[in-house]
Protein backbone atom coordinates (compact mmCIF):
# COMPACT_ATOMS: atom_id res chain seq x y z
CA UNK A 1 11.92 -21.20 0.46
CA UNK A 2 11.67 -17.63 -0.99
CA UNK A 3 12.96 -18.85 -4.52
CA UNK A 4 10.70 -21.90 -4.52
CA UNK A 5 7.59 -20.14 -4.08
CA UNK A 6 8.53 -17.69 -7.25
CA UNK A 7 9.01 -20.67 -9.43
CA UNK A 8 5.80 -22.02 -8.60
CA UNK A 9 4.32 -18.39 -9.27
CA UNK A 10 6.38 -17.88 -12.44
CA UNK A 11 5.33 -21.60 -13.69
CA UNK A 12 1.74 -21.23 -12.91
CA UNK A 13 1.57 -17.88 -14.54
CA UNK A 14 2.93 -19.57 -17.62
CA UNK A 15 0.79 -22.72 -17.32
CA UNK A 16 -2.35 -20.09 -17.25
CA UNK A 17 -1.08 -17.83 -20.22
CA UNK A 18 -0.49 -20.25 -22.18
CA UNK A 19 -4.35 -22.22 -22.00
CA UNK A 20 -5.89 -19.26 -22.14
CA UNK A 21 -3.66 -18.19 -25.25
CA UNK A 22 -5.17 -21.97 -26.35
CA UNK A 23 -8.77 -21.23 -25.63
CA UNK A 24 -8.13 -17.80 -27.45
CA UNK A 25 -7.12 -20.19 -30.58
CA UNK A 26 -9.31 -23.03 -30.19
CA UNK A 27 -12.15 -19.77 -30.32
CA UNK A 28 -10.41 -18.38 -33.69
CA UNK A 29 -11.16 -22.08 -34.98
CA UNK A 30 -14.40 -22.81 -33.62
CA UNK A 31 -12.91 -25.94 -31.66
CA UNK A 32 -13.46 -27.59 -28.40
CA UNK A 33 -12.66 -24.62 -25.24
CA UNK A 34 -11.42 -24.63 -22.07
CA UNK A 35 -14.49 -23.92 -19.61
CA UNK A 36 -14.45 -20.56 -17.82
CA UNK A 37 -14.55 -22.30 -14.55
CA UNK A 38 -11.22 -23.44 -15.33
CA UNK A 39 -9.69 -20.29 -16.89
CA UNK A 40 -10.74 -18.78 -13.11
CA UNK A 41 -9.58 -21.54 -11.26
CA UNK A 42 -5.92 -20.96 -12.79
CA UNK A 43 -5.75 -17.50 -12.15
CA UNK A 44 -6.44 -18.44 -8.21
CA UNK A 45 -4.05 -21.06 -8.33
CA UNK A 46 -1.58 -18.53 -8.37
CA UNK A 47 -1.40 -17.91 -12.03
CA UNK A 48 -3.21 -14.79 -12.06
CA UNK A 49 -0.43 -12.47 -13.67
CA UNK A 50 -0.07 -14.87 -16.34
CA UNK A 51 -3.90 -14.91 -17.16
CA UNK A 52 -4.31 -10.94 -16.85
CA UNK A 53 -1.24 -10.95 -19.33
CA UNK A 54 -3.07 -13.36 -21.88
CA UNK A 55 -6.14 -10.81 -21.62
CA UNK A 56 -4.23 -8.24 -22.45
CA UNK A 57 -1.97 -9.67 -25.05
CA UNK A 58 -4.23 -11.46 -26.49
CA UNK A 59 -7.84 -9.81 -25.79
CA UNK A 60 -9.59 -12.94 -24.71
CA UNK A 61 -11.70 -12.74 -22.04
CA UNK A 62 -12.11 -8.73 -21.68
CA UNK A 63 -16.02 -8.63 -22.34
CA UNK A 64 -16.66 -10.74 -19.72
CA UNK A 65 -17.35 -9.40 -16.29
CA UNK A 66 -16.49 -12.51 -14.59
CA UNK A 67 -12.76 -12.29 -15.67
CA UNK A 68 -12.33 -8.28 -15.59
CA UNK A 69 -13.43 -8.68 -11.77
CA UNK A 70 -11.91 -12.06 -10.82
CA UNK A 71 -8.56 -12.28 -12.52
CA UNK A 72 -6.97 -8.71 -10.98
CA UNK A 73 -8.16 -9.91 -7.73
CA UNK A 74 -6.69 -12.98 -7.91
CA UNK A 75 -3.32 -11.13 -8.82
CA UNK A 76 -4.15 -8.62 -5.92
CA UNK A 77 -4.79 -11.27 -3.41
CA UNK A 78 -1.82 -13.37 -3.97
CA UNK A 79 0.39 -10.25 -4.02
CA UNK A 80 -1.25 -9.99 -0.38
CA UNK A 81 -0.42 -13.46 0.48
CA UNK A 82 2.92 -13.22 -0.88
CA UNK A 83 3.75 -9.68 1.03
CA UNK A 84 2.08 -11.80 4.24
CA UNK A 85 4.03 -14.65 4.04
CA UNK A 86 7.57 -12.70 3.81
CA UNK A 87 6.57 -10.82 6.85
CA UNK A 88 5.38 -13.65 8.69
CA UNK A 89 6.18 -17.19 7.90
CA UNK A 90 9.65 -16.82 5.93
C-alpha cells in the first residue's frame, strides 16, 4: 500500500507541475489559462510539491497571496496525512 500511495503523490505532483508550467506559457503567449481555482485544487489533490516546485522553477504564481499561503500548506498538510497514515492505518 505504502508504494501505491507514493506513485499517486509522485504522479500528481507531476500532473500539477506540469499545468502550471502550461499556464506559465500560455501567460508568456497571451493564450487561454488555467483558472486559479484549478491551479489550487491540484496542489490539494496531493500535488502540492509539484506546484510549489513550478513556482519556484518557473516563478509563476509568487505575487499572488492566494498561492504563497495555499500551496505550502497543501504540501504541509499532506506531509501530515502521510506521517498519520503510516502511524495509523498502514
Amino acid at each position: 500500500m505504502y508504494l501505491i500511495d507514493l506513485f499517486f503523490i509522485y504522479v500528481m505532483s507531476i500532473v500539477a507541475f506540469m499545468i502550471y508550467a502550461w499556464d506559465k506559457h500560455q501567460a508568456a503567449c497571451q493564450r487561454g489559462r488555467v483558472p486559479e481555482a484549478v491551479l489550487l485544487l491540484l496542489a490539494f489533490l496531493w500535488g502540492g510539491f509539484g506546484a510549489l516546485c513550478a513556482m519556484v522553477f518557473c516563478h509563476h504564481k509568487t505575487q499572488k497571496t492566494a498561492f504563497l499561503v495555499c500551496v505550502p500548506i497543501a504540501v504541509c498538510l499532506q506531509i501530515a496525512v502521510s506521517i498519520l497514515l503510516r502511524l495509523y492505518v498502514f
